[in-house]
N, C-alpha and C. Protein backbone atom coordinates (compact mmCIF):
# COMPACT_ATOMS: atom_id res chain seq x y z
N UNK A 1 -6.58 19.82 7.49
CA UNK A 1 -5.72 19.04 8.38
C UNK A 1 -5.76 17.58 7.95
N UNK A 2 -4.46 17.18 8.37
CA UNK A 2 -4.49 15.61 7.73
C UNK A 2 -4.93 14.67 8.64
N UNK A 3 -5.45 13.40 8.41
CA UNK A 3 -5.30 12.83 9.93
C UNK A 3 -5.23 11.39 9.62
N UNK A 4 -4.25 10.55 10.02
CA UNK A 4 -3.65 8.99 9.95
C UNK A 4 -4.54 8.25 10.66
N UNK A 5 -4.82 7.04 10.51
CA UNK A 5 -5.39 6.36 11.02
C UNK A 5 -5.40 4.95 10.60
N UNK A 6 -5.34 3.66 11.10
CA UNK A 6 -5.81 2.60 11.37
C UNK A 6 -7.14 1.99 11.30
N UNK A 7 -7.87 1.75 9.97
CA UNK A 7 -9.28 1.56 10.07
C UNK A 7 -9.18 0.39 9.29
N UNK A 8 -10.72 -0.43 9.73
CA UNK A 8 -11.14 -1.34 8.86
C UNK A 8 -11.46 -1.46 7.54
N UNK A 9 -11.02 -2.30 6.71
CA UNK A 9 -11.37 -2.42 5.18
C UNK A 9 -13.25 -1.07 5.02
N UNK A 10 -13.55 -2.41 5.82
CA UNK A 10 -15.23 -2.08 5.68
C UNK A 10 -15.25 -0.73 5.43
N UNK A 11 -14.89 -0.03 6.63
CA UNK A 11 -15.15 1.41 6.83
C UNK A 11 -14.55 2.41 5.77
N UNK A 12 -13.71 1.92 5.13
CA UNK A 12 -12.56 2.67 4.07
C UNK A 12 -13.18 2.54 2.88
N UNK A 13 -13.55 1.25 2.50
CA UNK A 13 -14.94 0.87 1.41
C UNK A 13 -15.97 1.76 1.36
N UNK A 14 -16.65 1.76 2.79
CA UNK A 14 -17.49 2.96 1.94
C UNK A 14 -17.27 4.46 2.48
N UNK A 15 -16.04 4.59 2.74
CA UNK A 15 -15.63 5.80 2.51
C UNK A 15 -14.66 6.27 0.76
N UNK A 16 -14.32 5.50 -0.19
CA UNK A 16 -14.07 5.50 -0.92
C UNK A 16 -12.86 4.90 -1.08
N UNK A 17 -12.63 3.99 -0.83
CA UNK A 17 -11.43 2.71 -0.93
C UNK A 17 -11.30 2.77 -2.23
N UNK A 18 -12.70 1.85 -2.59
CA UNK A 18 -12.99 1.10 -4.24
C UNK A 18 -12.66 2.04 -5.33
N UNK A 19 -12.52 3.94 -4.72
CA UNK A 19 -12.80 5.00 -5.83
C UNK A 19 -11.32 5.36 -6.10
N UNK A 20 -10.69 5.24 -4.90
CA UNK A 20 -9.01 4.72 -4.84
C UNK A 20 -8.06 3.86 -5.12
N UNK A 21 -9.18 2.82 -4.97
CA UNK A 21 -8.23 1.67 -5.49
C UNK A 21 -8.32 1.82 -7.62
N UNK A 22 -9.11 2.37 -7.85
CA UNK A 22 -9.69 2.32 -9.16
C UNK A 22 -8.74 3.41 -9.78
N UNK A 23 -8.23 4.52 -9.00
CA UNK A 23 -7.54 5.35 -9.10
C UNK A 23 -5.74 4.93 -9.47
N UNK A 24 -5.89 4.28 -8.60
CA UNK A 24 -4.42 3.46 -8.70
C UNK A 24 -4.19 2.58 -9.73
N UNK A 25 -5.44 1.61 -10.04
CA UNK A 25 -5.15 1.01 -11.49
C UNK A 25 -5.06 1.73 -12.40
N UNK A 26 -5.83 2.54 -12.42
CA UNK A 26 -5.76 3.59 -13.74
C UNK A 26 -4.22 4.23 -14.30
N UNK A 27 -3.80 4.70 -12.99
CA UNK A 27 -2.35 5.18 -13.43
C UNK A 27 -1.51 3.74 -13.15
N UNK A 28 -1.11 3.02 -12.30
CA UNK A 28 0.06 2.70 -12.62
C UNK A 28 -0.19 0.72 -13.37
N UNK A 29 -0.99 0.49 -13.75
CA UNK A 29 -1.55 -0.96 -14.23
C UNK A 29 -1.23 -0.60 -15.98
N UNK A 30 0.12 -1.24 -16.30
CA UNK A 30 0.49 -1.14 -18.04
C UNK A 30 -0.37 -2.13 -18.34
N UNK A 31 -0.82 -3.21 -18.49
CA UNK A 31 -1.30 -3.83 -18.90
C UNK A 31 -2.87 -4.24 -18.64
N UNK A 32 -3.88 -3.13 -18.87
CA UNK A 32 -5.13 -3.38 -18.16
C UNK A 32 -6.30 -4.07 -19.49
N UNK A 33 -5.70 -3.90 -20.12
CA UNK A 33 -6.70 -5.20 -21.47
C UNK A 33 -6.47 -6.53 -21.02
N UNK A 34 -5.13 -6.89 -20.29
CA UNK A 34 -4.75 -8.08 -19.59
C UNK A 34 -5.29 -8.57 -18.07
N UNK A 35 -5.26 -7.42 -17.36
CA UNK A 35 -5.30 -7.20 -16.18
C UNK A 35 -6.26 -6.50 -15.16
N UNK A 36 -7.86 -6.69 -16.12
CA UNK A 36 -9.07 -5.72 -16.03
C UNK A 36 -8.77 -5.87 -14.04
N UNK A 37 -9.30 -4.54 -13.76
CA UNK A 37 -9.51 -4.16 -12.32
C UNK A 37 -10.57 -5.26 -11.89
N UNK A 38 -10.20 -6.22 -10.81
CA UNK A 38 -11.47 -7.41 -9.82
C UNK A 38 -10.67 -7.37 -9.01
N UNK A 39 -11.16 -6.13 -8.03
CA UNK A 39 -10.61 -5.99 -6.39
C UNK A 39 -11.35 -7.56 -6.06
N UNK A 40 -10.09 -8.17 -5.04
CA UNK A 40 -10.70 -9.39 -4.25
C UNK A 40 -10.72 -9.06 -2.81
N UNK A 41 -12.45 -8.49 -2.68
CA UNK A 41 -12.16 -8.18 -1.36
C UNK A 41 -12.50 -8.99 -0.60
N UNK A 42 -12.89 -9.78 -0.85
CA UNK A 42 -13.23 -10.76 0.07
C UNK A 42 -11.37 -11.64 0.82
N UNK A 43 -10.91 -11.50 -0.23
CA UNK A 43 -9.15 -12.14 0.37
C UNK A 43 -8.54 -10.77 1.12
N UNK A 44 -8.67 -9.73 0.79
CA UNK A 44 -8.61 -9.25 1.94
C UNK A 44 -8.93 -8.49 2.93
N UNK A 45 -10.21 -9.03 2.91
CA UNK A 45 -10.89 -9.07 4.34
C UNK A 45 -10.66 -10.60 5.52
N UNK A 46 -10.42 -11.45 4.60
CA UNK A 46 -9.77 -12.39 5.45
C UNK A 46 -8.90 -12.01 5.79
N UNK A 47 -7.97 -11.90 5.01
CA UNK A 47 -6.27 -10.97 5.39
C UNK A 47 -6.54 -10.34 6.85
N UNK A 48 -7.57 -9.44 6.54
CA UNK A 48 -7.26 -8.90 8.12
C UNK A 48 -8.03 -9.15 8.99
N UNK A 49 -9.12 -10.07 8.48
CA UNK A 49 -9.66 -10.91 10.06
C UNK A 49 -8.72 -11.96 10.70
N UNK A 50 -7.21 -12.26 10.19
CA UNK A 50 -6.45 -13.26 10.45
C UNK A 50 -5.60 -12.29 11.08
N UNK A 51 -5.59 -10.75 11.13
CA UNK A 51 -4.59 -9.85 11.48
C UNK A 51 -3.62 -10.09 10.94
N UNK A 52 -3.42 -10.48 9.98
CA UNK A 52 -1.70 -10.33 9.36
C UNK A 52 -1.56 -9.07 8.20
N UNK A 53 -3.14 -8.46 7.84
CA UNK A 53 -3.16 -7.30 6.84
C UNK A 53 -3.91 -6.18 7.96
N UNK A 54 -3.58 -5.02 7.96
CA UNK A 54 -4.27 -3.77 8.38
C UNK A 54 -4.23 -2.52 6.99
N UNK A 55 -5.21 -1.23 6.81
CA UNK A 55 -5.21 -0.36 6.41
C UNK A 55 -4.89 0.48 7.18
N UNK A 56 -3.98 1.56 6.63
CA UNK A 56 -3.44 2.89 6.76
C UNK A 56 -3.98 3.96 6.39
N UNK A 57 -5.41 4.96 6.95
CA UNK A 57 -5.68 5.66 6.07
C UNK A 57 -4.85 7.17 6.06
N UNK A 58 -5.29 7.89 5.08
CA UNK A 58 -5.24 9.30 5.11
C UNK A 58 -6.41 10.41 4.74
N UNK A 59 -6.68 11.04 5.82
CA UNK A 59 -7.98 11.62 5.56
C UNK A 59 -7.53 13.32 5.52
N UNK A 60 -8.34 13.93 4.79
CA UNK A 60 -8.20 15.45 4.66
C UNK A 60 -9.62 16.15 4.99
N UNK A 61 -9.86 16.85 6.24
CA UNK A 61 -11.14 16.56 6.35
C UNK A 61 -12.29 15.69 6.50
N UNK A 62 -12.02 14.89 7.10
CA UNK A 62 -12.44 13.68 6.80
C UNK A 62 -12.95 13.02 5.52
N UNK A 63 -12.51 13.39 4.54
CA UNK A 63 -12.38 13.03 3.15
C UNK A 63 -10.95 11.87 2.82
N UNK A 64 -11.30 10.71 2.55
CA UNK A 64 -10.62 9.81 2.06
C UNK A 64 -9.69 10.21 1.09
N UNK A 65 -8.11 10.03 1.33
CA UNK A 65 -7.42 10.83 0.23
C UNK A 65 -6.37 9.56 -0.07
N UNK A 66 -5.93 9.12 0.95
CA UNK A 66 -5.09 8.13 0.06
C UNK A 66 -4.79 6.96 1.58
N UNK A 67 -3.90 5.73 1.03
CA UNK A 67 -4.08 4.50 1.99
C UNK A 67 -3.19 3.71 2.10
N UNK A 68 -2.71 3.04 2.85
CA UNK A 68 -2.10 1.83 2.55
C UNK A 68 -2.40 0.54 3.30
N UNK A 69 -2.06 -0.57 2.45
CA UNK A 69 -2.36 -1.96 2.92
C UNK A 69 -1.16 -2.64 2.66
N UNK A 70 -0.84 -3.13 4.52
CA UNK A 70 -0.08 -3.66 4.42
C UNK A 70 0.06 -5.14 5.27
N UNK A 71 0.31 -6.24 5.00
CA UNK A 71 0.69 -7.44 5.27
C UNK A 71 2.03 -7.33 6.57
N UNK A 72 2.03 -8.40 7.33
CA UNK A 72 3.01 -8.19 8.40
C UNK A 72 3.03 -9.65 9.21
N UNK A 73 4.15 -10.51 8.65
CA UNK A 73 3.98 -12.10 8.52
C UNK A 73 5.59 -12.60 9.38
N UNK A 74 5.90 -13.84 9.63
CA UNK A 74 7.15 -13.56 9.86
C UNK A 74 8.29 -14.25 8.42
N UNK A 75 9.34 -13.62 8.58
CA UNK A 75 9.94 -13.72 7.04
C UNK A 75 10.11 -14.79 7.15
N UNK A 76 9.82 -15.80 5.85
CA UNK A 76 9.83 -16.94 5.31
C UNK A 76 11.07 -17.40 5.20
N UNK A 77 13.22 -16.80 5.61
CA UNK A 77 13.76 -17.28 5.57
C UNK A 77 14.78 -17.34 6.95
N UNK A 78 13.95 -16.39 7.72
CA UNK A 78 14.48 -15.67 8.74
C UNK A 78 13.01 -15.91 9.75
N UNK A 79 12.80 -16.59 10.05
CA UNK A 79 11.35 -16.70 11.07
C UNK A 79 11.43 -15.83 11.88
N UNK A 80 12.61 -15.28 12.93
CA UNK A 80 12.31 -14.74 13.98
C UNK A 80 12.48 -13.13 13.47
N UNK A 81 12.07 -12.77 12.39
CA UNK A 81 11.98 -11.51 11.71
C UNK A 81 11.00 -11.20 11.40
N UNK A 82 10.07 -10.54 11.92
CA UNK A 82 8.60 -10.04 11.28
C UNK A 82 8.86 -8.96 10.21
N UNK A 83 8.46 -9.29 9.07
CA UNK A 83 8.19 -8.63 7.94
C UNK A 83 7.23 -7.99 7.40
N UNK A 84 7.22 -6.71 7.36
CA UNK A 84 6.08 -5.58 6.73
C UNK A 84 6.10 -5.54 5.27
N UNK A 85 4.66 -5.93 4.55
CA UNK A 85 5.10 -5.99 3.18
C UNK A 85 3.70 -4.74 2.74
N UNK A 86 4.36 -3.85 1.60
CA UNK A 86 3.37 -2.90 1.66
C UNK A 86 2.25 -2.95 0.59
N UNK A 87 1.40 -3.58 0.40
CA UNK A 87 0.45 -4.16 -1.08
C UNK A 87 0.33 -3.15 -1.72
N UNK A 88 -0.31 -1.98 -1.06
CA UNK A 88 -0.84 -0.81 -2.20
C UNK A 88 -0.97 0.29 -1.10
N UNK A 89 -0.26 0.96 -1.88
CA UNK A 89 0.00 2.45 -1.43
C UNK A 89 -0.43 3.62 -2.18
N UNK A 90 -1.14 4.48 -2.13
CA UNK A 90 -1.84 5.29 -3.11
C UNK A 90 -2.65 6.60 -2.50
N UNK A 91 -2.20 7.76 -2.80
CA UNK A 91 -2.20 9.28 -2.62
C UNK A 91 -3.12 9.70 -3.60
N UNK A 92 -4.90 10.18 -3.36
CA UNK A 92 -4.96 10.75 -4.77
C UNK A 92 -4.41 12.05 -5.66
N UNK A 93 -4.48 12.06 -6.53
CA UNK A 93 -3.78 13.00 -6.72
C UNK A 93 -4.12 14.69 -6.88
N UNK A 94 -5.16 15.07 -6.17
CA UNK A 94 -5.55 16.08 -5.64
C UNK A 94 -4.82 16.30 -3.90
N UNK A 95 -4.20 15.23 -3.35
CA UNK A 95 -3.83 15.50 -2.17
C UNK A 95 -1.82 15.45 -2.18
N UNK A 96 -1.54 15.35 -3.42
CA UNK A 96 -0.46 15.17 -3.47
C UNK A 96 0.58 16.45 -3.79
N UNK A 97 1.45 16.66 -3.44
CA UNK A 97 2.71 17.40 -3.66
C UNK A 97 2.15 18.54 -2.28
N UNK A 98 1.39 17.91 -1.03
CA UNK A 98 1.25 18.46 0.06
C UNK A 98 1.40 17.75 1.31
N UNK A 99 2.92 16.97 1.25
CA UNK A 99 3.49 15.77 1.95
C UNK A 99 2.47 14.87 2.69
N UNK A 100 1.35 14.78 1.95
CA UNK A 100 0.45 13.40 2.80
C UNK A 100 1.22 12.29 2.64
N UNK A 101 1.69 12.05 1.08
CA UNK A 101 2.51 10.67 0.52
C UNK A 101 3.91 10.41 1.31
N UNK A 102 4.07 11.51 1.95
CA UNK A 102 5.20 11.04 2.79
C UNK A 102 5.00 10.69 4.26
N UNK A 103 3.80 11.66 4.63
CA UNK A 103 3.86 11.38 5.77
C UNK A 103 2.74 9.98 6.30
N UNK A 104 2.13 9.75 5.06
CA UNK A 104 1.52 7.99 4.93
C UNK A 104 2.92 7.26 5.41
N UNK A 105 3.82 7.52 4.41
CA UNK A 105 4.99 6.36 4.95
C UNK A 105 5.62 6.37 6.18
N UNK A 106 5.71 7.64 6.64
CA UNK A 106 6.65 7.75 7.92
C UNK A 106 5.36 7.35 8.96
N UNK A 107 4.10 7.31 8.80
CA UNK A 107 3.17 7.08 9.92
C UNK A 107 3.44 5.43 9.89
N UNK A 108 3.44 4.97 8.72
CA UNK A 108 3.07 3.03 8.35
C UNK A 108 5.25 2.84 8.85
N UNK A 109 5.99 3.44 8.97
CA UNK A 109 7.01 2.80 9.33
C UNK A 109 7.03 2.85 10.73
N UNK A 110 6.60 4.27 11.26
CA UNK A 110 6.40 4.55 12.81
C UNK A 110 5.61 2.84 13.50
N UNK A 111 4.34 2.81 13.17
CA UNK A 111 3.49 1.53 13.33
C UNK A 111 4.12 0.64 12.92
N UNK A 112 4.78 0.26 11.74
CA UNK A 112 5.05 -1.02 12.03
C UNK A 112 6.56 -1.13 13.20
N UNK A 113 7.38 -0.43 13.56
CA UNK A 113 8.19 -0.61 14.13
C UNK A 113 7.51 -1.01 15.61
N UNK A 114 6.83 -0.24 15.86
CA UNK A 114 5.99 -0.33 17.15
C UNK A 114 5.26 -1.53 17.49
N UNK A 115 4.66 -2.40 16.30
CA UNK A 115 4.58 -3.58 16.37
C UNK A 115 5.28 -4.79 15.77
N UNK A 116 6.67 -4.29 15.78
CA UNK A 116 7.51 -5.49 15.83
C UNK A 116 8.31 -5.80 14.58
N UNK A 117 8.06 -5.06 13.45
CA UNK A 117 8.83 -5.58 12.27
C UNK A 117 9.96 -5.35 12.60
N UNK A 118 10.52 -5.97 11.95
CA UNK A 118 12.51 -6.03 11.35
C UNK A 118 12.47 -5.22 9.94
N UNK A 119 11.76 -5.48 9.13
CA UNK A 119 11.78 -4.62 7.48
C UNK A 119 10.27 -4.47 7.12
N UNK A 120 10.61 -2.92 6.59
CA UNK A 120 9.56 -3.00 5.67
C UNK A 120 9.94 -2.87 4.08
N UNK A 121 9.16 -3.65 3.25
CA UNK A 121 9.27 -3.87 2.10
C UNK A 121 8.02 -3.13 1.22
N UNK A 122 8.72 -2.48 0.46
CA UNK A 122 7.46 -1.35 -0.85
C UNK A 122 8.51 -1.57 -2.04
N UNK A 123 7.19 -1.41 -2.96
CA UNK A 123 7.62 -2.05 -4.67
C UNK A 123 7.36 -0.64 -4.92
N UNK A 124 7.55 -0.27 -6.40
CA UNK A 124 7.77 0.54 -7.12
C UNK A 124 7.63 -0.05 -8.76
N UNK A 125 6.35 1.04 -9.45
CA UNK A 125 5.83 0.62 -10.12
C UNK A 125 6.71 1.43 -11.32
N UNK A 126 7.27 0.30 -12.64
CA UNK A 126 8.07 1.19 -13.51
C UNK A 126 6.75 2.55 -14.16
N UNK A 127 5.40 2.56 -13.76
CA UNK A 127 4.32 3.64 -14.21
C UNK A 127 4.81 4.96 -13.15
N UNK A 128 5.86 4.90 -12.39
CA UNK A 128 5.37 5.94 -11.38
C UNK A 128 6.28 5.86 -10.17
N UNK A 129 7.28 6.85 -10.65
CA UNK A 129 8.45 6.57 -10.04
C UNK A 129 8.62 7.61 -8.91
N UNK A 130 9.08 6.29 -7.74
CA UNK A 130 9.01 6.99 -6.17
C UNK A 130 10.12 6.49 -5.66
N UNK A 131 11.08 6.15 -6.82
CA UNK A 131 12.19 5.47 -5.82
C UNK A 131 13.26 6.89 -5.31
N UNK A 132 13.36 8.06 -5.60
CA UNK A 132 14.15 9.05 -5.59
C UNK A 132 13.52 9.33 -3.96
N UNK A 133 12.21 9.17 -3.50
CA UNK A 133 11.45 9.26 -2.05
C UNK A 133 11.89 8.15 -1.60
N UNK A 134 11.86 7.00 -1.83
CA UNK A 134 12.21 6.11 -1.34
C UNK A 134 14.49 6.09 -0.65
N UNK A 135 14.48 6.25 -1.31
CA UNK A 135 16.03 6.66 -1.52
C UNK A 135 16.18 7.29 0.05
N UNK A 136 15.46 8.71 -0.29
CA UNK A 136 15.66 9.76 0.54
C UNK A 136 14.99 9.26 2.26
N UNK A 137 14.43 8.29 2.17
CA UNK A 137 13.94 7.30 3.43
C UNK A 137 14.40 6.48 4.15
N UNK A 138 15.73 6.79 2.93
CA UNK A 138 16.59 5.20 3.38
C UNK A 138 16.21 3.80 3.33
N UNK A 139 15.49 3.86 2.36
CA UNK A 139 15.35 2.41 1.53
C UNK A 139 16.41 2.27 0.73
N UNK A 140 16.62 0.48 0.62
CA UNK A 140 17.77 0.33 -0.23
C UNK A 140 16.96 -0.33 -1.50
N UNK A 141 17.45 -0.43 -2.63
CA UNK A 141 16.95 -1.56 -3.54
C UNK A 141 17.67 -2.33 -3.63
N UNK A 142 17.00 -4.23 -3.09
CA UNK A 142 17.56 -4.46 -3.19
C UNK A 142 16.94 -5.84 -3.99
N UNK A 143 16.20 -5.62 -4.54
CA UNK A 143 14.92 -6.67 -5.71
C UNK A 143 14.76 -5.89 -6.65
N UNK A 144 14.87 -6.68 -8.15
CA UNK A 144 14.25 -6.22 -9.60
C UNK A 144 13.07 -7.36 -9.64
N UNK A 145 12.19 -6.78 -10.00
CA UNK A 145 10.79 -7.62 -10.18
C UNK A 145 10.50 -7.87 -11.65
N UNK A 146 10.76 -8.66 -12.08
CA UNK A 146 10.13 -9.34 -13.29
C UNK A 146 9.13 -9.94 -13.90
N UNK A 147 8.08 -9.53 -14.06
CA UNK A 147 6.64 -9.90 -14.84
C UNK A 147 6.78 -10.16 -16.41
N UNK A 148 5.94 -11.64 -16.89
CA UNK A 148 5.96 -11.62 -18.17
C UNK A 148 4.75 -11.78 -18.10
N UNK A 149 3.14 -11.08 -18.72
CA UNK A 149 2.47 -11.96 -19.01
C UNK A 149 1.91 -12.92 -20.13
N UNK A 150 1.20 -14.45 -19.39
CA UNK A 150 1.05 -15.05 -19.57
C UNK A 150 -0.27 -15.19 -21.00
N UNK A 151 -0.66 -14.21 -20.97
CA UNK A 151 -1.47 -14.04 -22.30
C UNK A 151 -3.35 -14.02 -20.92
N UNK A 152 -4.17 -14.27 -21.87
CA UNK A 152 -4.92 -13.94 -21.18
C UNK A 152 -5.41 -14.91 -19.65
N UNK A 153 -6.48 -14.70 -19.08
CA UNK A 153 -6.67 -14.85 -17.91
C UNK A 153 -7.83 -16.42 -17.96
């Protein structure tokens, strides 16, 4: 059985956050000779002692399977619009093609509507393509994201 939830960084950490988040660089990070994995958790754990970031988990058994973190600020051109922005979203992939990855999103749109957004906003990594789900959600695209990097760090 699946089960959604609302938990603290902390608690997701050592339930296997870090083994997830490590999971996620692995597949969708093209550039990781550039871009070595240094979770900053300390930024967000501020993030959500300021409440503007919460985690989304997904548990299978109470086994940590996949998460999301998301930001929820008001839009920078539109103030009286609260904006859901989704940082990292990630299914492992032992729990996948058994609609957790969908029903992560429909739980994190349910919640944020309930607390107030106007949009939610999720990227799409050219490693790992979810825009055909996204589509089917009724997301529009309506941003191309452009990264050059800068050489090293």
């Amino acid at each position: 059985m699946v089960e959604f939830n609302w938990e603290p960084m902390q608690v997701l950490r050592r339930d296997g956050l870090e083994r997830l988040a490590q999971e996620a660089w692995l597949e969708v990070e093209g550039e990781k000779e550039k871009f070595p994995l240094d979770m900053a958790w300390s930024r967000y754990q501020s993030m959500e002692d300021s409440g503007s970031m919460r985690f989304l988990s997904a548990r299978i058994d109470g086994v940590l399977v996949g998460y999301a973190a998301v930001v929820m600020l008001p839009h920078l051109r539109s103030q009286q619009v609260m904006m859901a922005q989704v940082l990292d979203i990630f299914v492992s992939k032992e729990a996948r093609s058994k609609g957790v990855g969908l029903r992560l999103i429909n739980m994190l749109e349910d919640w944020m509507k309930r607390l107030g957004a106007g949009c939610l906003v999720v990227s799409e990594r050219d490693e790992v393509k979810t825009g055909k789900l996204f589509k089917r959600l009724g997301y529009k695209s309506n941003e191309r994201i452009w990264a050059k990097s800068m050489g090293s760090a």
